[in-house]
C-alpha atoms as a PDB file:
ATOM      1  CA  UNK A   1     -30.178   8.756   3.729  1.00  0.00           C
ATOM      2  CA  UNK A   2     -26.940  10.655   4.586  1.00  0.00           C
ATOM      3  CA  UNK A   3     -27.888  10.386   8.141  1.00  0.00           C
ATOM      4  CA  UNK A   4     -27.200   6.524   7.280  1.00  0.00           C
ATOM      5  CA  UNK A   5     -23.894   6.665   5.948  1.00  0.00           C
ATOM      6  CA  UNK A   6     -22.783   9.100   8.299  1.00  0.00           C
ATOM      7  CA  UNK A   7     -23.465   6.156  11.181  1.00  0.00           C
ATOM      8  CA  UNK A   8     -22.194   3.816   9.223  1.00  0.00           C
ATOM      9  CA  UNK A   9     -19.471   5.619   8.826  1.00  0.00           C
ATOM     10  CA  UNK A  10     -18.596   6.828  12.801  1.00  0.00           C
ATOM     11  CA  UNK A  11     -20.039   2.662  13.696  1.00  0.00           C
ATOM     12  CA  UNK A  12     -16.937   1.313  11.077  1.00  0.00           C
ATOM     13  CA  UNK A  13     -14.437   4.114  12.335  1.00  0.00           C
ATOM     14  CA  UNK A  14     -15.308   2.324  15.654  1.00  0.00           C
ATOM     15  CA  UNK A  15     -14.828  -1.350  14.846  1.00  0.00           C
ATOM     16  CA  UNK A  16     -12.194  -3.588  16.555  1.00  0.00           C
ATOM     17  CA  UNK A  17     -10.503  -6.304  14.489  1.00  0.00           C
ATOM     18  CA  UNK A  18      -9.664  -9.225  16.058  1.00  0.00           C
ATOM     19  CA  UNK A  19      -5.636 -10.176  14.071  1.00  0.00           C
ATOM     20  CA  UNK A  20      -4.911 -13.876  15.098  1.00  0.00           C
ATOM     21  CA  UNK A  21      -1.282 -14.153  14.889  1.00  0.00           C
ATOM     22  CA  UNK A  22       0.784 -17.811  14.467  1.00  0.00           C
ATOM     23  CA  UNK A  23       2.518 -19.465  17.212  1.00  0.00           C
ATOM     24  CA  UNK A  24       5.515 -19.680  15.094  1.00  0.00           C
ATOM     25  CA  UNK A  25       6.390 -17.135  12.502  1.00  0.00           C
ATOM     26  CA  UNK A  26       9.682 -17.932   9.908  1.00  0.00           C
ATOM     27  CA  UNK A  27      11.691 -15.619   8.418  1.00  0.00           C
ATOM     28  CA  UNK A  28      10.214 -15.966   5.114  1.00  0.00           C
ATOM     29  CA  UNK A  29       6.607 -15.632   6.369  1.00  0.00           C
ATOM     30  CA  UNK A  30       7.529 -12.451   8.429  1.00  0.00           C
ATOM     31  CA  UNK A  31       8.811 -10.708   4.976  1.00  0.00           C
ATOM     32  CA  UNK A  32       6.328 -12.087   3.114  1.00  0.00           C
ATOM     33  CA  UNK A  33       3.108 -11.007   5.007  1.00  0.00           C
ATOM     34  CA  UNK A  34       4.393  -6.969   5.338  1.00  0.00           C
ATOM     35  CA  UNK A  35       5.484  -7.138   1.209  1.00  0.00           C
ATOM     36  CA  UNK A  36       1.657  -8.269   0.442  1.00  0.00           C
ATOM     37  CA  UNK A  37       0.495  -5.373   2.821  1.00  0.00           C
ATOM     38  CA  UNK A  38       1.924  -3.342   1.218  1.00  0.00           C
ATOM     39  CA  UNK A  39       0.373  -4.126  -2.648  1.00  0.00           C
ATOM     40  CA  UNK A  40      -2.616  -2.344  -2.274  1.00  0.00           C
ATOM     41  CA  UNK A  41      -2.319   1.567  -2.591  1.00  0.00           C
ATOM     42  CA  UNK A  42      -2.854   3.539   0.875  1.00  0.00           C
ATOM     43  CA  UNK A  43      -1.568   6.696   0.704  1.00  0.00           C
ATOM     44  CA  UNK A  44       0.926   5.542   2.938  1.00  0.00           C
ATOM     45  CA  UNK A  45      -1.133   4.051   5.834  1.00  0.00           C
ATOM     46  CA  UNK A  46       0.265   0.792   5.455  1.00  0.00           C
ATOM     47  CA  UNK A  47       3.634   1.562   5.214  1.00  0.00           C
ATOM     48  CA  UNK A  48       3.230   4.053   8.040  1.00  0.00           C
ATOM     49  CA  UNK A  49       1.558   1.222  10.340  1.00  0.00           C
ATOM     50  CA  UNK A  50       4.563  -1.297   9.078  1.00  0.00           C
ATOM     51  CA  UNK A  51       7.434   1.221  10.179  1.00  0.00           C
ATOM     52  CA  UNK A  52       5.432   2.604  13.249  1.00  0.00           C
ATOM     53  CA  UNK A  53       5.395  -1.427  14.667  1.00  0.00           C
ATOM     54  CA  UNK A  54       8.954  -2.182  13.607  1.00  0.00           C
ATOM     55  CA  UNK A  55      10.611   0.923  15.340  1.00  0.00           C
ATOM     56  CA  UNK A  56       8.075   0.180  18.347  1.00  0.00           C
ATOM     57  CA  UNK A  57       9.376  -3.447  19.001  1.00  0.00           C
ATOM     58  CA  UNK A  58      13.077  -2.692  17.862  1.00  0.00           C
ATOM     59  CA  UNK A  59      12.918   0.471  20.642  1.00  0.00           C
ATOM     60  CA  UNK A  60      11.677  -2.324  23.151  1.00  0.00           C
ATOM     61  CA  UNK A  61      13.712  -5.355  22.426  1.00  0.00           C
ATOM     62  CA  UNK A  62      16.859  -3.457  22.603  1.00  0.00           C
ATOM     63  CA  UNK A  63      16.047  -0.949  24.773  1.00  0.00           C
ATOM     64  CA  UNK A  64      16.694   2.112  22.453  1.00  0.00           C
ATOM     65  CA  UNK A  65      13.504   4.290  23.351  1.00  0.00           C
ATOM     66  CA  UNK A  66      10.531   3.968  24.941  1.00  0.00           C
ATOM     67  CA  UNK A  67       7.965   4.628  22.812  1.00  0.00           C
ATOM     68  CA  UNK A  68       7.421   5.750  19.632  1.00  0.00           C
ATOM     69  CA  UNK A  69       5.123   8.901  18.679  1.00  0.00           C
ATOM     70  CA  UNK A  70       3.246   9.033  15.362  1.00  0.00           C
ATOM     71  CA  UNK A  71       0.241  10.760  14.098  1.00  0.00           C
ATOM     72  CA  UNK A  72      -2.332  10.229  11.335  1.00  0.00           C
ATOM     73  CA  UNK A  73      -0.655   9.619   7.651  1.00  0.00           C
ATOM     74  CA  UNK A  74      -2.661  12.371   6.728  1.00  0.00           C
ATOM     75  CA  UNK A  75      -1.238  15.229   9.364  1.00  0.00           C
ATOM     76  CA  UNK A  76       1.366  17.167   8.253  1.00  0.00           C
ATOM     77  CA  UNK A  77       4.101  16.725  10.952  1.00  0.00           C
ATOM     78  CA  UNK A  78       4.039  20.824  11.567  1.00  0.00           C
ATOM     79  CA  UNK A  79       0.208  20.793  12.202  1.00  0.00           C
ATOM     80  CA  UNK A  80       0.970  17.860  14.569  1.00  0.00           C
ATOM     81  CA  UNK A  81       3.609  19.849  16.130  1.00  0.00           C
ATOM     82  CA  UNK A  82       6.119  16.530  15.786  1.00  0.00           C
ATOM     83  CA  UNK A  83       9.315  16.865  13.218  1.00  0.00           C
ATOM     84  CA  UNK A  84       8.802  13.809  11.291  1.00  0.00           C
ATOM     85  CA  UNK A  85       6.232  11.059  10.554  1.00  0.00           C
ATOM     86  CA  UNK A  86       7.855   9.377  13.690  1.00  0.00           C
ATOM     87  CA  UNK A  87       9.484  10.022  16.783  1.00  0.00           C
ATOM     88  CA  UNK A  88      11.723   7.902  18.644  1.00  0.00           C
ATOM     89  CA  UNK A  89      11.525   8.965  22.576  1.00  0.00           C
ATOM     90  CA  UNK A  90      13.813   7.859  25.321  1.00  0.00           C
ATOM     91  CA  UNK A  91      12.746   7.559  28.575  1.00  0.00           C
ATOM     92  CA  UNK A  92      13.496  10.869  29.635  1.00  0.00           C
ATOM     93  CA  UNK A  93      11.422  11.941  27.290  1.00  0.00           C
ATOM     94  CA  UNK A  94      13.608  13.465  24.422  1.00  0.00           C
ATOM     95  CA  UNK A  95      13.244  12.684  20.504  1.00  0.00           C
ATOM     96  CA  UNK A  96      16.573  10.411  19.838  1.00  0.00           C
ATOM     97  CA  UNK A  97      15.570   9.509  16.666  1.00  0.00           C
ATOM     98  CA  UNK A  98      13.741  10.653  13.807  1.00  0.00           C
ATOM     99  CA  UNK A  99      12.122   8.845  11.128  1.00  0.00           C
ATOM    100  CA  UNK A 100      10.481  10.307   7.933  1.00  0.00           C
ATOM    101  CA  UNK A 101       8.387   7.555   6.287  1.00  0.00           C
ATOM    102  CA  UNK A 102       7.757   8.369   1.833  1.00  0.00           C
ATOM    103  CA  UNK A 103       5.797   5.624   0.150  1.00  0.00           C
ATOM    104  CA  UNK A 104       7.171   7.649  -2.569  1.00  0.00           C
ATOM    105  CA  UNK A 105      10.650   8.351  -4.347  1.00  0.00           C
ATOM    106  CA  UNK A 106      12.619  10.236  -2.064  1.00  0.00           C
ATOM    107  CA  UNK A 107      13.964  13.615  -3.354  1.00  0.00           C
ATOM    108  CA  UNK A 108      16.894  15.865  -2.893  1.00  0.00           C
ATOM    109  CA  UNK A 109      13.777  18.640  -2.034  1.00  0.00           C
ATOM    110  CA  UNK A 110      12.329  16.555   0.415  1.00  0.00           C
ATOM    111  CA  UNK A 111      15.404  15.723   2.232  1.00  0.00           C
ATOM    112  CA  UNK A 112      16.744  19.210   2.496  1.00  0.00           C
ATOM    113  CA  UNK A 113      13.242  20.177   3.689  1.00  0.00           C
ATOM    114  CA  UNK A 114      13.025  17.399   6.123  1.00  0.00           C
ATOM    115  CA  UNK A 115      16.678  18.259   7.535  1.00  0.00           C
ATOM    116  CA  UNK A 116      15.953  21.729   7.874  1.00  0.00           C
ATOM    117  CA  UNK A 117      12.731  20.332  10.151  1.00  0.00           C
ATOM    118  CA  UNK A 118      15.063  18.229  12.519  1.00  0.00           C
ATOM    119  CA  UNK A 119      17.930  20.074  12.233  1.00  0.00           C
ATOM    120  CA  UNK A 120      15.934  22.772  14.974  1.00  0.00           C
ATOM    121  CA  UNK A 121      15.298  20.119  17.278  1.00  0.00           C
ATOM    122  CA  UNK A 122      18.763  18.845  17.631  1.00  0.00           C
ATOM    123  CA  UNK A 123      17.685  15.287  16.843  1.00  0.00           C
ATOM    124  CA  UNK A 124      21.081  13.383  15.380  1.00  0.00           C
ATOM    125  CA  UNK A 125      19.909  10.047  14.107  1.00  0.00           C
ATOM    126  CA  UNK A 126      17.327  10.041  11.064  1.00  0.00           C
ATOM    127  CA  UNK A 127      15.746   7.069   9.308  1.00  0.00           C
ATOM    128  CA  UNK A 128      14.026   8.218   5.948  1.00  0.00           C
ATOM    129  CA  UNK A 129      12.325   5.071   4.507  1.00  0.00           C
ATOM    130  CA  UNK A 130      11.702   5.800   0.642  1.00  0.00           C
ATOM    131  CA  UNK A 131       9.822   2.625  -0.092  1.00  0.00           C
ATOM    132  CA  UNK A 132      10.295   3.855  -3.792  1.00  0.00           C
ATOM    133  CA  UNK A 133      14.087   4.754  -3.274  1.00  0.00           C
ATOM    134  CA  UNK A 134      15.860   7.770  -4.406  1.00  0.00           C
ATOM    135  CA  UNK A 135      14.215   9.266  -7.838  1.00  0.00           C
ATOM    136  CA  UNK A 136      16.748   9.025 -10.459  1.00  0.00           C
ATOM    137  CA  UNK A 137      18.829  11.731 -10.615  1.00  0.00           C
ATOM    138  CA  UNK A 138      18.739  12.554  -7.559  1.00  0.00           C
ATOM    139  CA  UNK A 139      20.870  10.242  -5.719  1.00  0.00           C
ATOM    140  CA  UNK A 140      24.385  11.838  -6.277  1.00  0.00           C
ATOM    141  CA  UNK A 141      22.662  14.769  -4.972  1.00  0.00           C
ATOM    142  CA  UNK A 142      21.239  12.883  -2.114  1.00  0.00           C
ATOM    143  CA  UNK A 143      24.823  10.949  -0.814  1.00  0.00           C
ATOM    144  CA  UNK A 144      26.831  14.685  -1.118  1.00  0.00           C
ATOM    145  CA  UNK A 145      23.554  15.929   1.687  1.00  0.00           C
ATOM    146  CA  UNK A 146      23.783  12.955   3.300  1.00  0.00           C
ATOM    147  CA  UNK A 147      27.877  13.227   3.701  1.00  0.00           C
ATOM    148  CA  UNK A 148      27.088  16.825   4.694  1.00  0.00           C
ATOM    149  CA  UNK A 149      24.590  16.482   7.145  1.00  0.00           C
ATOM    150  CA  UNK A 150      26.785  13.563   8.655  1.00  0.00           C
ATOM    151  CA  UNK A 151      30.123  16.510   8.798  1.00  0.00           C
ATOM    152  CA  UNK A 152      27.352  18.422  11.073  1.00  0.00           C
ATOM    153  CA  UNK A 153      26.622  15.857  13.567  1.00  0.00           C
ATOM    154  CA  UNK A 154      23.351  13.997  12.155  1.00  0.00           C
ATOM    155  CA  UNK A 155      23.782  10.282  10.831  1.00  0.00           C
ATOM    156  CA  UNK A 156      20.863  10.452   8.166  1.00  0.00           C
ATOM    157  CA  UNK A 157      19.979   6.239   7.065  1.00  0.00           C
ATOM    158  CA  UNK A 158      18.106   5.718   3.604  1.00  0.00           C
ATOM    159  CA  UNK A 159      16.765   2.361   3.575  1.00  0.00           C
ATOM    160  CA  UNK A 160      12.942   0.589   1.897  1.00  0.00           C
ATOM    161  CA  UNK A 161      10.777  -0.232   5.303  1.00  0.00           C
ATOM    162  CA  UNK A 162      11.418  -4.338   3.661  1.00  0.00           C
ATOM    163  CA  UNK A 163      15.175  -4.231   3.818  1.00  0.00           C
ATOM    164  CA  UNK A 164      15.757  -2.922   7.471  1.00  0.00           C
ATOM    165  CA  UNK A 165      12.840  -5.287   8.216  1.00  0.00           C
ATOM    166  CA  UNK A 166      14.823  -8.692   7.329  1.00  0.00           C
ATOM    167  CA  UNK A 167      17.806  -7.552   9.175  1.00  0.00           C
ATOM    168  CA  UNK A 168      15.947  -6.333  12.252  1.00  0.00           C
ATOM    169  CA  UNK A 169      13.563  -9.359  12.259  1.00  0.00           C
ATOM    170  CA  UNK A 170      16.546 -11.714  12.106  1.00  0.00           C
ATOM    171  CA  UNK A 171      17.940 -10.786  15.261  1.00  0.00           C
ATOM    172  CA  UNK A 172      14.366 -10.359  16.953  1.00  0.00           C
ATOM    173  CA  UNK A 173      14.027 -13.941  16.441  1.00  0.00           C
ATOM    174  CA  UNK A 174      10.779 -15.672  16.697  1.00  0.00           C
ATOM    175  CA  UNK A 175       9.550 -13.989  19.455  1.00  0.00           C
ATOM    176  CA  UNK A 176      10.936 -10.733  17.970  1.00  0.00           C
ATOM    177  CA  UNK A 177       8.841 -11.802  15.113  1.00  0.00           C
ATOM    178  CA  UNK A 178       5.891 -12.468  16.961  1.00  0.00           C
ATOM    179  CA  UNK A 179       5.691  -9.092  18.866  1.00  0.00           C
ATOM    180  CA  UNK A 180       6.119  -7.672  15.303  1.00  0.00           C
ATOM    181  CA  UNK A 181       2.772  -8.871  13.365  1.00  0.00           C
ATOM    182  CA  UNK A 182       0.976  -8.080  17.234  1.00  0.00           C
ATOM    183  CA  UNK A 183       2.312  -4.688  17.045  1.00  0.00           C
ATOM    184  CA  UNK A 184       1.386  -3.953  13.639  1.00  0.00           C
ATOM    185  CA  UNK A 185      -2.364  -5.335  14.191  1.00  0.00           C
ATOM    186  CA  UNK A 186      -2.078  -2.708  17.233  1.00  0.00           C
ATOM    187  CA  UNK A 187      -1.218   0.546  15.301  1.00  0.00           C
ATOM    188  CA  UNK A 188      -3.637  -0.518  12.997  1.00  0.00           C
ATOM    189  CA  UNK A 189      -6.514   0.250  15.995  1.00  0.00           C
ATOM    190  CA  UNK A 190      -4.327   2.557  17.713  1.00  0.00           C
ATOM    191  CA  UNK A 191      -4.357   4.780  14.950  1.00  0.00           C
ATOM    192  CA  UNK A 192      -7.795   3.981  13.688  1.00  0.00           C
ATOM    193  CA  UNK A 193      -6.510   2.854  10.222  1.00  0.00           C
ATOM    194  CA  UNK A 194      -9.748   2.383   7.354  1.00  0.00           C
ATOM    195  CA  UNK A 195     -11.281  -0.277   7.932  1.00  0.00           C
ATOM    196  CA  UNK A 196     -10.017  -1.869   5.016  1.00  0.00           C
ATOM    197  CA  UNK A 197      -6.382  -1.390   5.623  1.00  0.00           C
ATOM    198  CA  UNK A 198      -7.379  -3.603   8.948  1.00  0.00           C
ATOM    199  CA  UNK A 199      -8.638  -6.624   7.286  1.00  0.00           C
END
């Protein structure tokens, strides 16, 4: 019997989902598909897989970076041997841009902890998407490390993975849009995702 499930298991791990995307994708339909992805509790797969997409297209559409570099959701970024949940490469092959994804409040702990991280590498521009936002009573805290990070050279961005979404998928335009849902459907593989964050 366990010799079952564990084939059923590695045959699922294996499975390719086909994601038929629209010819034409609105505005409102490109918010509203990623905000009902992201009802169901992942441990941060799906918002992960959302980010990981967004940053991918916005790095090719306006020729920012290359690629971008992310690992499992559940690797810690040291044991990966990247600084954060993403990295943002150029094409000569240097990190130009960091981003730490939280499907959680963010925290003045977790930022100093995450600054310390990239602060080694010399990376200068961090995203940290706190889906949740800042926890309450943190966020004075927060802006003053965020004012005194930016007085040492890194410009550190706060912002929910829906917000910077609307603005970025705006100027994408349609096509922008497009590439968008085809990415994320790609990570989702890519990354081999559970099978039920794929359907």
């Amino acid at each position: 019997f366990l010799q079952v499930l564990i084939e059923v298991y590695r045959r699922l791990s294996t499975v390719r989902v086909s994601y038929p995307a629209p010819r034409r994708i609105s505005l409102s339909i490109a918010m509203d598909v990623p905000q009902e992805f992201l009802g169901p509790s992942s441990g941060g797969e799906r918002l992960l897989t959302l980010t990981s997409g967004l940053f991918a297209v916005l790095g090719r559409r306006f020729g920012m970076f290359r690629e971008v570099r992310r690992s499992k959701v559940t690797a810690a970024d040291a044991s990966t041997g990247m600084l954060s949940d993403l990295e943002c490469i150029s094409s000569q092959g240097e990190v130009v841009l960091a981003v730490e994804v939280k499907d959680r409040e963010l925290t003045i702990t977790q930022l100093r902890k995450t600054m310390s991280d990239i602060r080694q590498k010399q990376v200068s521009e961090i995203f940290l998407i706190a889906q949740k936002g800042v926890a309450r009573g943190d966020e004075q805290s927060v802006a003053n490390h965020i004012d005194k990070e930016f007085a040492s050279g890194h410009n550190v961005y706060v912002t929910e993975i829906l917000a910077l979404a609307r603005a970025v998928l705006s100027l994408l335009g349609e096509t922008g849009r497009q590439e968008f849902v085809k990415e994320v459907a790609s990570h989702l593989d890519r990354y081999g995702s559970d099978i039920r964050h794929r359907r």
